[in-house]
Structure formats: structure tokens, C-alpha cells
Protein backbone atom coordinates (compact mmCIF):
# COMPACT_ATOMS: atom_id res chain seq x y z
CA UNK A 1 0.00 0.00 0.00
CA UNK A 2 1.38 3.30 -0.82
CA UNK A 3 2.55 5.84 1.57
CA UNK A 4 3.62 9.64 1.98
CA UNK A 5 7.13 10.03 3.63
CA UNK A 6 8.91 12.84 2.33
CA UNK A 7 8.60 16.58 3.32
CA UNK A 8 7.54 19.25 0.94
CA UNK A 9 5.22 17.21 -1.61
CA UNK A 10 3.11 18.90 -4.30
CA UNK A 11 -0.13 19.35 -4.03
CA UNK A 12 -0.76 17.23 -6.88
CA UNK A 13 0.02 14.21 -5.24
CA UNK A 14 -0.35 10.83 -6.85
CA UNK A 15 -3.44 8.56 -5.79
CA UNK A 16 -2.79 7.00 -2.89
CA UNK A 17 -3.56 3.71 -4.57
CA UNK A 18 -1.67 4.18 -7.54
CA UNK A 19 2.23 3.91 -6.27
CA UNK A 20 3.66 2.10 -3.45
CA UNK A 21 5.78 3.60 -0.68
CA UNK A 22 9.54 3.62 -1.26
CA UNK A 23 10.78 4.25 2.70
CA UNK A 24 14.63 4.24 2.79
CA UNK A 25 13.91 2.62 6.30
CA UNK A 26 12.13 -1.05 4.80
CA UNK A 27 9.60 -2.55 5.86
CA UNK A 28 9.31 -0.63 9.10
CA UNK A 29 6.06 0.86 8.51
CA UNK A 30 2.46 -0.46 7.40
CA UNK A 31 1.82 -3.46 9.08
CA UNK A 32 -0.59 -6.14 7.21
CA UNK A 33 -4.06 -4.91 7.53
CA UNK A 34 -3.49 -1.36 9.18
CA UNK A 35 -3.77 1.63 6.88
CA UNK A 36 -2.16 4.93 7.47
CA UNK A 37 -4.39 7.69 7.01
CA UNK A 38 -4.24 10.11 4.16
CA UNK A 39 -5.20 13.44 4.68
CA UNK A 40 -6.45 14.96 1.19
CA UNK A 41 -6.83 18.42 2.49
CA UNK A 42 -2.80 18.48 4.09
CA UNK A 43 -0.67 20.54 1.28
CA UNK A 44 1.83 17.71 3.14
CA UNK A 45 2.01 14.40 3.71
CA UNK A 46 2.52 12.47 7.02
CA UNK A 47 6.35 12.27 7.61
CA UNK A 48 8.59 10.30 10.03
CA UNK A 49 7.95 12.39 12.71
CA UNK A 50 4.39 13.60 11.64
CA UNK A 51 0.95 12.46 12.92
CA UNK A 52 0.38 8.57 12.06
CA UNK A 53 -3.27 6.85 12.33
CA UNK A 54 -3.92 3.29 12.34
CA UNK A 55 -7.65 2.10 11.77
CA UNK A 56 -8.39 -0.96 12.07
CA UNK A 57 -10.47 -2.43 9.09
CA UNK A 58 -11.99 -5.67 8.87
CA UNK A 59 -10.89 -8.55 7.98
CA UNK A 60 -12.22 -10.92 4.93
CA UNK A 61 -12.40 -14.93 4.97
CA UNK A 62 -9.52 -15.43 3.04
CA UNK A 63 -7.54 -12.87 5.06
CA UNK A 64 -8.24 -14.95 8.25
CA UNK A 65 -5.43 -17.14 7.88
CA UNK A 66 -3.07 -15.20 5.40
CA UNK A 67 -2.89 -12.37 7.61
CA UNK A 68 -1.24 -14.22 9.93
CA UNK A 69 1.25 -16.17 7.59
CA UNK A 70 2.01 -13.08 6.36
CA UNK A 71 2.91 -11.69 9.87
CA UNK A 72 5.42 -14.43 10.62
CA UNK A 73 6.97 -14.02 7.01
CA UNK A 74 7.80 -10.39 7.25
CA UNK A 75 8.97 -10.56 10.11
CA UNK A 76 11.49 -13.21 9.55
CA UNK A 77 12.13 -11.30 6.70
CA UNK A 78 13.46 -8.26 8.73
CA UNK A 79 15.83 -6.05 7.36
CA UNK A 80 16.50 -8.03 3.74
CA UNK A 81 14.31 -6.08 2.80
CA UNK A 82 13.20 -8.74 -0.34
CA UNK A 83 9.28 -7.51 -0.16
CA UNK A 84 8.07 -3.92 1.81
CA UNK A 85 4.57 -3.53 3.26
CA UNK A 86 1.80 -1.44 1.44
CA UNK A 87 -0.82 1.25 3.04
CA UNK A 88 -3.93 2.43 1.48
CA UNK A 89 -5.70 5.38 2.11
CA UNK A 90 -8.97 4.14 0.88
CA UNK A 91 -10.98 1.03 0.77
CA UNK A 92 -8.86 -1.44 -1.33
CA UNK A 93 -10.98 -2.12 -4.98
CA UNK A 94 -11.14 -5.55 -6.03
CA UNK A 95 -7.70 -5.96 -8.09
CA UNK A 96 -6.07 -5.10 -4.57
CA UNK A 97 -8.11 -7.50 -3.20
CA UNK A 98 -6.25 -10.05 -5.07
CA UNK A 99 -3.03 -8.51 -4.89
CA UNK A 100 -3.73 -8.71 -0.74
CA UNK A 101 -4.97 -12.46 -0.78
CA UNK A 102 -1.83 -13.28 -2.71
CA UNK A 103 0.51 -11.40 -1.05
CA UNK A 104 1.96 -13.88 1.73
CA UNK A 105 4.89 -16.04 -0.81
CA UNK A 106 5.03 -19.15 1.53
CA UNK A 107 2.13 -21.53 0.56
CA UNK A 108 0.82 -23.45 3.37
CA UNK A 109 2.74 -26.87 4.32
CA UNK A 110 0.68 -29.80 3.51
CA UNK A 111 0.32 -32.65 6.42
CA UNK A 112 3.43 -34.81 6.21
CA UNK A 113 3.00 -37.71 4.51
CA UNK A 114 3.49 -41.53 6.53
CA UNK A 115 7.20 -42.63 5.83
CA UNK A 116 6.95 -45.56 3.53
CA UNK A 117 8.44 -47.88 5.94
CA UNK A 118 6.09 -46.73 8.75
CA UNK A 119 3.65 -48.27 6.75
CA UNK A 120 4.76 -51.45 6.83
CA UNK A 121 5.52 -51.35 10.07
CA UNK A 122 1.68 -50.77 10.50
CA UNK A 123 0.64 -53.48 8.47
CA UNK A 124 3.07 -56.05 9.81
CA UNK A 125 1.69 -54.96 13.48
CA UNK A 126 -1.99 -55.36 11.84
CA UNK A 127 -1.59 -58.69 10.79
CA UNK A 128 -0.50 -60.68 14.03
CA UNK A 129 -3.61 -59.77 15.31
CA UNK A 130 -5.46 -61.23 12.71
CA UNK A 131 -3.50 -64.07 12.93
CA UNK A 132 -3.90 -64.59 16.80
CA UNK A 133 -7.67 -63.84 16.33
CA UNK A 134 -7.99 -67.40 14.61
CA UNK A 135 -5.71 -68.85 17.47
CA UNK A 136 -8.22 -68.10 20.12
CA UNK A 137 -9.46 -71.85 20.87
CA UNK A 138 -6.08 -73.61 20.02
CA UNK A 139 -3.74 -73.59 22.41
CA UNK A 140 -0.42 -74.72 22.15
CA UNK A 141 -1.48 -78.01 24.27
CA UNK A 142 -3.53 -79.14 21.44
CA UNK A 143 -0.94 -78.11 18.06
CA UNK A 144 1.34 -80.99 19.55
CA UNK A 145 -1.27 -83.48 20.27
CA UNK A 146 -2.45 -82.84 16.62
CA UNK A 147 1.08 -82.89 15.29
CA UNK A 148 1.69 -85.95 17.62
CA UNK A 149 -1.39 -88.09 16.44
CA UNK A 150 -1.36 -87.25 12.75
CA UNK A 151 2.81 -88.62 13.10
CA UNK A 152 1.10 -91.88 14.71
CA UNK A 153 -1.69 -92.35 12.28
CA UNK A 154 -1.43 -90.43 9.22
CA UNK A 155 -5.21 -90.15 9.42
CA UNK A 156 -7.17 -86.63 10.31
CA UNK A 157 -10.63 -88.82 10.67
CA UNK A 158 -8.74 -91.06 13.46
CA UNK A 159 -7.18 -87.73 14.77
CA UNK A 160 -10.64 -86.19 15.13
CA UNK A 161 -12.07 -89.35 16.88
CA UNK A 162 -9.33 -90.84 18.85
CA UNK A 163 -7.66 -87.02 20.58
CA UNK A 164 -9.10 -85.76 23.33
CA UNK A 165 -8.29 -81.52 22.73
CA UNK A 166 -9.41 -78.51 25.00
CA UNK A 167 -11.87 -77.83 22.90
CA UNK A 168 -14.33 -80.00 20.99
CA UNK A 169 -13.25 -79.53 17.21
CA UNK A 170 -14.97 -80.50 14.33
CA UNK A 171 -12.98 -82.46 11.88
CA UNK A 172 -12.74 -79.37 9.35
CA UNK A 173 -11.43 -77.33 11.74
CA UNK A 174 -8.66 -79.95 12.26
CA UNK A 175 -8.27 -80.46 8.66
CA UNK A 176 -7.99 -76.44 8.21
CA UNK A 177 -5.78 -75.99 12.24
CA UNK A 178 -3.11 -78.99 10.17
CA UNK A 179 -3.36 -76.86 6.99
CA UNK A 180 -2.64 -73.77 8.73
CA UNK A 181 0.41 -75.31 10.34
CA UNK A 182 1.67 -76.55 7.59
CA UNK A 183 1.56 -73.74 4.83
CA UNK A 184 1.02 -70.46 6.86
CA UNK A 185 4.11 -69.11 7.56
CA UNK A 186 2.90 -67.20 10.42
CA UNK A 187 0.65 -69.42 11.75
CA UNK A 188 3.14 -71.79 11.78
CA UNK A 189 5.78 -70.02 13.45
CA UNK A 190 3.68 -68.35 16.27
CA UNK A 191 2.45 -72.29 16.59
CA UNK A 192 5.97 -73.25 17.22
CA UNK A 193 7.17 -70.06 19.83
CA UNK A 194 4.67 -71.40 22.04
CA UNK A 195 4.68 -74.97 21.90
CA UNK A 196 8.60 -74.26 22.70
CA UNK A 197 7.34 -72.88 25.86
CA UNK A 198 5.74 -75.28 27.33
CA UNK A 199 7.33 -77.16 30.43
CA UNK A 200 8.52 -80.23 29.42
CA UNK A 201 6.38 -82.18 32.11
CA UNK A 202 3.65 -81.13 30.25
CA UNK A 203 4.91 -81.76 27.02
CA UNK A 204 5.43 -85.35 28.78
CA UNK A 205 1.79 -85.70 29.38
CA UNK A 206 0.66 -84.62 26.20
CA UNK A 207 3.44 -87.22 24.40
CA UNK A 208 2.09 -90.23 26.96
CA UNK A 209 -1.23 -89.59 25.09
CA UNK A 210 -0.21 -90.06 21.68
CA UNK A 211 -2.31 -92.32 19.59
CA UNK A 212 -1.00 -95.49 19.19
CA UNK A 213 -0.05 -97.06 15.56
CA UNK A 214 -1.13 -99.80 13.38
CA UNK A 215 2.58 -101.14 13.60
CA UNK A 216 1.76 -100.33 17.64
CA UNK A 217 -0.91 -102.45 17.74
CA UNK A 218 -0.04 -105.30 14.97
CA UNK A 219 2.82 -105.69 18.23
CA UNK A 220 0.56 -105.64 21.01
CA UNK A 221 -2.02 -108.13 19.72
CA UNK A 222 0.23 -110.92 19.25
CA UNK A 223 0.32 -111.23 23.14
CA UNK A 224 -1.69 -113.91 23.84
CA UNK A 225 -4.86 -113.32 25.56
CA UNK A 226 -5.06 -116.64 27.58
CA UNK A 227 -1.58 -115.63 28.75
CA UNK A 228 -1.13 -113.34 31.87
CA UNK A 229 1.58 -110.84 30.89
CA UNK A 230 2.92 -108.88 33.21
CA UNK A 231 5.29 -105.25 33.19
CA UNK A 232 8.25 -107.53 32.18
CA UNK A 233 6.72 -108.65 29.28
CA UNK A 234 5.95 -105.49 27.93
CA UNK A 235 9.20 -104.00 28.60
CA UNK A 236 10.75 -106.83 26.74
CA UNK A 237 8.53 -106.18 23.82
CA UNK A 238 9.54 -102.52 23.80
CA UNK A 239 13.32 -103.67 23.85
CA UNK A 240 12.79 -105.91 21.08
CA UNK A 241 11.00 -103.00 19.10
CA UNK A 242 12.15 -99.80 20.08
CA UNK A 243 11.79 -98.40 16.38
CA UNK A 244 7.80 -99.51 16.01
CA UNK A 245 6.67 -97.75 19.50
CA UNK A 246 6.69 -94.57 19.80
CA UNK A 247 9.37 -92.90 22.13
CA UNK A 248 6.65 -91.57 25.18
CA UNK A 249 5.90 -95.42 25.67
CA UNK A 250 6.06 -97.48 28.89
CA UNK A 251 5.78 -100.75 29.74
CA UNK A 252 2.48 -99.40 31.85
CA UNK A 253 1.33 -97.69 28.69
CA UNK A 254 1.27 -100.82 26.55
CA UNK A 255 0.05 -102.96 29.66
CA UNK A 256 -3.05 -101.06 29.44
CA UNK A 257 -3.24 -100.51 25.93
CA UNK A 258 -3.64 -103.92 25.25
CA UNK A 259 -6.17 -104.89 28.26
CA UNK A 260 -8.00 -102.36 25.90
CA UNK A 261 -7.89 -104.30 23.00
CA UNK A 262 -8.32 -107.53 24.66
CA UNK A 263 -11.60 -106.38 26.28
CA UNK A 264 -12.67 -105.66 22.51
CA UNK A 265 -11.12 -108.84 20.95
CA UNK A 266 -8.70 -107.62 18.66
CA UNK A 267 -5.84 -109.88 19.48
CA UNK A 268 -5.21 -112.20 17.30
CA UNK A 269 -6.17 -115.34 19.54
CA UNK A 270 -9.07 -113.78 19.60
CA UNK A 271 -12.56 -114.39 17.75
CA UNK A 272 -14.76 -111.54 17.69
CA UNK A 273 -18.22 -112.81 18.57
CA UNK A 274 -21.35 -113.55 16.16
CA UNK A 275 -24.51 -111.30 16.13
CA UNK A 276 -27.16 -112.63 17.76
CA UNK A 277 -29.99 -114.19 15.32
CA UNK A 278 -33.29 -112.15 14.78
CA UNK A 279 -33.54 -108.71 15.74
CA UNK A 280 -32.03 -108.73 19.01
CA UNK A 281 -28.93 -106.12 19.48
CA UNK A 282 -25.80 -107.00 21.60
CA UNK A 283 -26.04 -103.06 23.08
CA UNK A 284 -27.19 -99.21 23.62
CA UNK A 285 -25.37 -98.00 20.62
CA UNK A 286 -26.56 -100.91 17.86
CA UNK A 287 -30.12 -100.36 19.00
CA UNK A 288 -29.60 -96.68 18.29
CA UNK A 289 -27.80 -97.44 15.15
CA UNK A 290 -31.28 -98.95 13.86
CA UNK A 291 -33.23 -96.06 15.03
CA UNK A 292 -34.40 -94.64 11.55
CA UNK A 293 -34.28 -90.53 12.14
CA UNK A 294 -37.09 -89.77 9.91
CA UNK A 295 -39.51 -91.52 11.94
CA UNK A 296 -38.82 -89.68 14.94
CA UNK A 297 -40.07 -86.58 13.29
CA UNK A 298 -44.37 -88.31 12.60
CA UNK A 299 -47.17 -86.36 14.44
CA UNK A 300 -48.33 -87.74 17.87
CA UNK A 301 -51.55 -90.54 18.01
CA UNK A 302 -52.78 -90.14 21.18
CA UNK A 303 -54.87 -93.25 20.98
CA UNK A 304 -52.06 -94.88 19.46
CA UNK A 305 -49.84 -93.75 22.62
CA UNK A 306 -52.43 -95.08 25.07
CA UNK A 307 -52.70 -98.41 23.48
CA UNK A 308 -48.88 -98.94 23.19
CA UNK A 309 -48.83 -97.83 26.73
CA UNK A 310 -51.30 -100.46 27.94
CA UNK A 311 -49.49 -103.42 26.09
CA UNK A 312 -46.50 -102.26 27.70
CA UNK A 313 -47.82 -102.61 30.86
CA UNK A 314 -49.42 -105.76 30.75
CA UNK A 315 -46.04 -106.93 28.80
CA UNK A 316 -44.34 -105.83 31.81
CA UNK A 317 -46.89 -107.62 34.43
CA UNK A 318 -46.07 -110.72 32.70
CA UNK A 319 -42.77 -110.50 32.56
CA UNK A 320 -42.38 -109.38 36.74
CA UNK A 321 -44.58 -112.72 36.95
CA UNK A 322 -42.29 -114.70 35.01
CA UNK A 323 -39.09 -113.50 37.03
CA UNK A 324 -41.02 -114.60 40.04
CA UNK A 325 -41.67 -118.53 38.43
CA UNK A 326 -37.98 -118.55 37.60
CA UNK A 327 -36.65 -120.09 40.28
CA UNK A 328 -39.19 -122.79 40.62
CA UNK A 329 -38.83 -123.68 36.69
CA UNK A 330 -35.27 -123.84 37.81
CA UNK A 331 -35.59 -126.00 40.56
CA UNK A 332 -38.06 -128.44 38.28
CA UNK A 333 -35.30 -128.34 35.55
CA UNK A 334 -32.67 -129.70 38.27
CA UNK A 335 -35.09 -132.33 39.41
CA UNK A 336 -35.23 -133.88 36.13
CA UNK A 337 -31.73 -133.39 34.66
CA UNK A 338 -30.13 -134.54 37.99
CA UNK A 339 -27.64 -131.12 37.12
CA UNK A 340 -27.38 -127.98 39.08
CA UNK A 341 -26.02 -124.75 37.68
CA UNK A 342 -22.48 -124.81 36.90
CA UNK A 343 -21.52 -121.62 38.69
CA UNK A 344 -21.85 -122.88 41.97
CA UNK A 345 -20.31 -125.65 43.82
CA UNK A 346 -20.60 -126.74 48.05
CA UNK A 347 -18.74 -123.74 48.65
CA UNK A 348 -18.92 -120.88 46.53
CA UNK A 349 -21.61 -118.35 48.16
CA UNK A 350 -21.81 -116.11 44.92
CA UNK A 351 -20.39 -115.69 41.63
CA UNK A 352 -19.13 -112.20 40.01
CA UNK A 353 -19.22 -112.79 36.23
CA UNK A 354 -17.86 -110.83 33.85
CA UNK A 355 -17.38 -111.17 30.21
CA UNK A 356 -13.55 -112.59 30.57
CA UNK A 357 -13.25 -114.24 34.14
CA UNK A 358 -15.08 -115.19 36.98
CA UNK A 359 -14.85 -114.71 40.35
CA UNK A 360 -15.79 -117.31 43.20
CA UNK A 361 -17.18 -115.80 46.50
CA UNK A 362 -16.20 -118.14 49.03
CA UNK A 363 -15.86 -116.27 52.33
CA UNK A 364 -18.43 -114.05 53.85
CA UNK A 365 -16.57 -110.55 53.49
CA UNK A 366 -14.35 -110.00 49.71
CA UNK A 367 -12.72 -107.23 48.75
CA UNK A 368 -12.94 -105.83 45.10
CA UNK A 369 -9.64 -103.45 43.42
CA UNK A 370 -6.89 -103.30 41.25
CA UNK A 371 -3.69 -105.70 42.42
CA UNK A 372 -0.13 -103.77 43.05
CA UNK A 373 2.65 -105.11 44.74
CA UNK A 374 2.28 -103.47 47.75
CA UNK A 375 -1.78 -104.01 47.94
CA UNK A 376 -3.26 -107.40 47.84
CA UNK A 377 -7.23 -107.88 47.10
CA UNK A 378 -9.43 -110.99 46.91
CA UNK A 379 -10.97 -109.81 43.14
CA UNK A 380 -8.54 -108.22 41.30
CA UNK A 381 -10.60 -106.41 38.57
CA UNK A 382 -7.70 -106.14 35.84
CA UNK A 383 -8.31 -109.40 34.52
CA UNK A 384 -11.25 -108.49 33.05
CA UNK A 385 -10.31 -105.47 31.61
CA UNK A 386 -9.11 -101.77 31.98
CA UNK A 387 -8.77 -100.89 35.22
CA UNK A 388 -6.75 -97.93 35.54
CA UNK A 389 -9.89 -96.09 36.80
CA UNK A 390 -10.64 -98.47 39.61
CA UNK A 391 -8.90 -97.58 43.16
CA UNK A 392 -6.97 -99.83 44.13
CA UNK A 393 -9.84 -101.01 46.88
CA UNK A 394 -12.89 -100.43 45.61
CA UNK A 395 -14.97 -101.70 47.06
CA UNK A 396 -15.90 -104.52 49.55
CA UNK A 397 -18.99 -107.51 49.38
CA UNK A 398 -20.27 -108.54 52.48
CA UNK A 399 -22.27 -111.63 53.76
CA UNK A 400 -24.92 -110.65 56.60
CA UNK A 401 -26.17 -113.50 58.74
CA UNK A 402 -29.70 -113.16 57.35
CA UNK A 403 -28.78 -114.15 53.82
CA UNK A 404 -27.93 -110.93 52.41
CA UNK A 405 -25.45 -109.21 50.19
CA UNK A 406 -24.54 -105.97 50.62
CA UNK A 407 -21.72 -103.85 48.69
CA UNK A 408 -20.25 -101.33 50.00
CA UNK A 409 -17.89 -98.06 47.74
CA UNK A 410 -14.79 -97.44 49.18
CA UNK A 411 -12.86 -96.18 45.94
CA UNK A 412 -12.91 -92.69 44.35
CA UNK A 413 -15.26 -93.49 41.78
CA UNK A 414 -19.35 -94.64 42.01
CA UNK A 415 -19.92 -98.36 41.89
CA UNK A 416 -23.43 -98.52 39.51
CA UNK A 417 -26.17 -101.16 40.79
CA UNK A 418 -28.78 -101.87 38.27
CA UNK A 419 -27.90 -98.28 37.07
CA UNK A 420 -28.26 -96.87 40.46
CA UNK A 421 -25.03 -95.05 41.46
CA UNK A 422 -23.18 -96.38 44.80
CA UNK A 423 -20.94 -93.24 45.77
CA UNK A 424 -17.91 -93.34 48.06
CA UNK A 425 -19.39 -94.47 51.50
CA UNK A 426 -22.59 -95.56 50.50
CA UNK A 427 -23.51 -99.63 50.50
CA UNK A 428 -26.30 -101.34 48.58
CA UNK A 429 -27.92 -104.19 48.88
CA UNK A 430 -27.28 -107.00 46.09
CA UNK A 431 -30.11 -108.74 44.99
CA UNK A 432 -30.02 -112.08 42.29
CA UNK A 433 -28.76 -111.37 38.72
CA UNK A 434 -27.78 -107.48 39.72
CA UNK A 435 -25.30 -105.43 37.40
CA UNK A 436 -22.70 -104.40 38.88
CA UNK A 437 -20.70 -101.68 37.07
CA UNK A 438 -17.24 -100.16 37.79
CA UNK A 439 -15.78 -97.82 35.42
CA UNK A 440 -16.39 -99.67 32.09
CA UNK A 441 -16.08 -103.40 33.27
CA UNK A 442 -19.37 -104.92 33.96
CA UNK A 443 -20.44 -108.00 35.90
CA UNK A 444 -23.55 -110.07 36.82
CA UNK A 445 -24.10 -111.07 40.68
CA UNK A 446 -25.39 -114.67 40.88
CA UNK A 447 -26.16 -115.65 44.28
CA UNK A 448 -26.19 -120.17 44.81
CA UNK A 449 -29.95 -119.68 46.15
CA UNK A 450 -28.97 -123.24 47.79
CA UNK A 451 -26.62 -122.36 49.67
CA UNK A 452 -27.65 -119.24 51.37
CA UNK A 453 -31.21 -121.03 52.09
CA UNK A 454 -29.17 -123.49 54.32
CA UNK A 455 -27.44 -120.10 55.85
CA UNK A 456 -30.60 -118.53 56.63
CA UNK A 457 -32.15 -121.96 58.49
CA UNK A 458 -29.03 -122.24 60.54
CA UNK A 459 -29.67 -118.55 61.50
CA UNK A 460 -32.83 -118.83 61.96
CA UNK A 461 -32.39 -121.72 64.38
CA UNK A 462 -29.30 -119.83 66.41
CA UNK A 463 -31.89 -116.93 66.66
CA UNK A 464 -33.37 -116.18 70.32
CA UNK A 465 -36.78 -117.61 70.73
């Protein structure tokens, strides 16, 4: 903006718009947005030492933020000097306008743009947690007993049905969990840092459960089944094969692996049996395997319901009726073959009968467990079967002087009565042909009806008149 400095100007002074003040001291005076006054009816103008108004004017939109730019340039500009201030003494037309709004030279920075390597950094942080997203429900625990089992087996459908995991997996996510471990790179590797951490008596445990192989097994099933093989046995076997078992395996380990097996007759002594003829089923899970689904899902006969309901009934009358005529069709049957029931002889009280042995009761008080050296029982239960489950006294049978039997849970877990649960403390009372079920190994109670008739006259007799 132009400005009058020097003393003893015409009177025919230029328009104050139309030149811009040349002041040998810079850009000293006429600050952005401050005019200095012009007096039209002065034959002078203002000098350095003369009388100097500022007025204030306002300020447009675009002035807002260039105003003060423009401050902080001129300032740092100082005494170079490289562009002076302008003054008007009237209200700036439109071309000044312009001339104003462009006036500050340094354009505005633009926001700094991310470093490229910043960047990745963010998107390498980024993916981790997508990664560990999808590693929410397997833990470290179960990526070595899937790595362990799929070694063993070489099968994803025996991994799925045979592994017990943390979680309960369907058998895509264990296809797509082995996938992942073997052809994600990150999965893989995060998969690996923390199975690394895991204390080795853990990773112990989880080797101890490894599934064991059809080489495993071919082994283990050419020990006989009549035989009664003991730890040495199986430790032989595993010095004899130490490149077919797999390196976690004990002589326990095998010892119970193969009561397994022989409990479902797959050693090779073994003969598995026949079905039964007609429709009868050998168990719970063939009967359900006949159940036809579609069925299930017919509307509701109420008069079909009550009828069914009554022939069950009266089915059920006759067969209660039946069990009560037993033992007299039983004693008829002896009376004419001359041949009592083989179970029992002069001294056996009862018989526990399982699928594999049979125990005699001949005292009045037996104990039931699992043999070790240091604990001695009168039925040791694994002959029958698996019997890591079973305490090593479970139980004990007892005689009482009136005829009956009575069992009674000492062990850890419930001893099952026709179904009915036993727990630790409890005693029930054992009645002719009653179930008896510990842990998986079941047996049938016989009691020698003879014998315990004779027991019950001779107490009856003792007993005070």
C-alpha cells in the first residue's frame, strides 16, 4: 500500500492507490491490515515524525489465515528487505483484493505424509492380530497333540475321533488348524514359539497320550490273551522294538493298551463274537444305530400312545410274573436233569461274572480293586479289563447272617447297581442277577440260592426264641 514520507510534496500528489511507498527505512512501517491515514486536504504528507493513524479495518475470509502467515513471514524477513509492506488510504478495490490475498509467498505446508516404511511397520503390526484372532481356541497343548497323532496315524478322521483336545473340534477345523500349520508361515511359526514354551512335564503328558499305531498295535495283539503278561513282558517287547513304539511309551502304557484291545477282541487269539440271530442287538449303541431318524419326526396318536402304553404294561406284568416262576422252573429243571447250575459248587456263596473271568465268592466278606505289589485284594478287577480307573480297593462284598449281600464303595469313583449309582461311602444291597458296574467293566451277581437257604435256616435256628 502506498505511503507519503517525504517533506515538501506537491499538491498534486499521486493517488494514494496508484504507487507504493519507497521508505529508505524497509519494511518498518504499514503493518498487514493497518492503513495509514491520508489526509487529502494536508498541502503535506505524514512524515517520520508527523501524525500517524492506524484504523483498524476488517478482515475478509480469506484474510483470516493469510494475515497471519504473512505476519510471521515479514517478520522473519526483517531487514532483507526482499518484499516492503503497502498502506492504502482508501478502501482497497477488487484488483487489490487479489493482490492482498496473494501477497503472503510461503504456501501453506501440507500434512506430512506416513514414511513408507512406517507403513509397513503398520501393516506387519496389523496382521498378528489377525493371525492370533484365529488362534483363540487352540492352544499350544492341542498343536502338539495334533502334530503328535497325525505322526502316529497319518489319518485326520482317526485324529478327530481318537484325541481328546481342550476344545471339541470339528474335523474341518482340524483339517484347516493342520493346513494352517503346515503352509502359513505365520501361523506356523507363532504355533511353534509357544509350543517351545511349554514345560517339558507337560509336554510329557501330552506325548504319553499319543495315539498309538497300526505297527503299535499289529505288536501288542500278538500277546496272547489266555496268557497273563505282566510289566516284564511289555518291557521286553519294547526292547525288542524300540523303532515300532513310539518314544513316550512305557511298559504301563502298553500294559493297558492292550487290556483295551483284549476287552474288545482284537488280538489275534481272539474271535470276535457272532450277532445274535433275529432282531435282538448285543447293546445301547446298535439299538440306536437302527433307530431310523425320519420316523422320529411323525405327528403324535394319542390313541395310538395309550394303546402302546397299555401293552406295555401288561407286557411288563407278565414279565415281573415270570421272574417270580424262575426259580421254581429252575428247581423243576434240576429235578429232572439230575444237574445244578455250573456256577456254583458246596462252597462258593456267589459268583461275580464278567465277560472274561469269573470270580468265586467263598468267604463271607471280599474285597474288590486293582492288584499292586504293595496291595493285595481278593478280586482283582484287571483281569477283566481296563482298570486304571478303579482304586486300588474299591470296594468290599459282604455276607450278613440273614442271607444278604450288601456292597459297599470305598474307591474314588461310584460303583453302579442296576444303574443306580453307589458313591464313596454308600452300600447297597445285592439282589439275584444285579449289574454291577465299575468304570467300564461290567459284571452279573449270581447268588447259589442253595446255599444261602441253608445259611438262613441255621440262623434262623441260632436266633433267640
Amino acid at each position: 500500500m502506498p505511503c507519503c514520507l517525504g517533506v515538501g510534496h506537491s499538491r498534486s500528489l499521486p493517488h494514494p492507490l496508484s504507487q507504493s511507498c519507497q521508505h529508505p527505512a524497509g519494511n518498518l512501517l504499514c503493518p498487514g491490515g493497518w492503513v495509514c491515514a491520508w489526509v487529502r486536504g494536508w498541502g503535506r504528507g505524514c512524515s517520520l515524525l508527523g501524525l500517524h493513524r492506524f484504523i483498524k479495518r476488517k478482515k475478509f475470509d480469506d484474510e483470516l489465515v493469510e494475515s497471519s502467515l504473512a505476519k510471521s513471514s515479514t517478520r522473519a524477513k526483517g531487514a532483507s528487505g526482499v518484499e516492503p509492506g503497502r498502506c492504502s488510504g482508501s478502501e482497497p478495490s477488487s484488483s487489490e483484493k487479489k493482490k492482498v490475498s496473494k501477497a503472503p509467498s510461503t504456501p501453506v505446508p501440507p500434512s506430512p505424509a506416513p514414511a513408507p516404511g512406517l507403513t509397513k511397520r503398520v501393516k506387519k503390526s496389523k496382521q498378528p492380530l489377525q493371525v492370533t484372532k484365529d488362534l483363540g481356541r487352540w492352544k499350544p497343548a492341542d498343536d502338539l497333540l495334533l502334530i503328535n497323532a497325525v505322526l502316529q496315524t497319518n489319518d485326520l478322521t482317526a485324529v478327530h475321533l481318537g484325541v481328546k483336545f481342550s476344545c471339541r473340534f470339528t474335523l474341518r477345523e482340524v483339517q484347516e488348524r493342520w493346513y494352517a500349520l503346515l503352509y502359513d508361515p505365520v501361523i506356523s511359526k507363532l504355533a511353534c514359539q509357544a509350543m517351545r514354551q511349554l514345560h517339558p512335564e507337560a509336554i510329557a503328558a501330552i506325548q504319553s497320550k499319543a495315539l498309538f499305531s497300526k505297527a503299535e498295535e499289529q505288536l501288542l495283539s500278538k500277546v496272547g490273551s489266555t496268557s497273563q503278561p505282566t510289566l516284564e513282558t511289555f518291557q521286553d517287547l519294547l526292547h525288542r522294538h524300540p523303532a515300532a513304539f513310539y518314544l513316550a511309551r512305557t511298559a504301563k502304557a502298553l500294559q493297558a493298551h492292550w487290556q483295551l484291545m483284549k476287552q474288545y477282541y482284537l488280538l489275534e487269539d481272539q474271535t470276535v463274537q457272532p450277532l445274535p440271530k433275529g432282531d435282538q442287538v448285543l447293546n445301547f449303541s446298535d439299538a440306536e444305530d437302527l433307530i431310523d431318524d425320519s420316523k422320529l419326526k411323525d405327528m403324535r396318536d394319542e390313541v395310538l400312545e395309550h394303546e402302546l402304553t397299555v401293552a406295555d404294561r401288561r407286557q411288563k406284568r407278565e414279565i415281573r410274573q415270570l421272574e417270580q416262576e424262575l426259580h421254581k422252573w429252575q428247581v423243576l429243571v434240576d429235578s429232572i436233569t439230575g444237574m445244578s447250575s455250573p456256577d456254583f459248587d458246596n462252597q462258593t456263596l456267589a459268583v461275580l461274572r464278567g465277560r472274561m473271568v469269573r470270580y468265586l465268592m467263598r468267604s463271607r466278606e471280599i474285597t474288590l480293586g486293582r492288584a499292586t505289589k504293595d496291595n493285595q485284594i481278593d478280586v482283582d478287577l484287571s483281569l477283566e479289563g481296563p482298570a486304571w480307573k478303579i482304586s486300588r480297593k474299591q470296594g468290599v462284598i459282604k455276607l450278613k447272617n440273614n442271607g444278604d449281600f450288601f456292597i459297599a464303595n470305598e474307591g474314588r469313583r461310584p460303583i453302579y447297581i442296576d444303574g443306580r449309582p453307589v458313591l464313596c461311602g454308600s452300600k447297597w444291597r445285592l439282589s439275584n442277577n444285579s449289574v454291577v458296574e465299575i468304570a467300564s467293566l461290567r459284571f452279573v451277581f449270581l447268588i447259589n440260592q442253595d446255599l444261602i437257604a441253608l445259611i438262613r435256616a441255621e440262623a434262623a435256628k441260632l436266633a433267640p426264641q
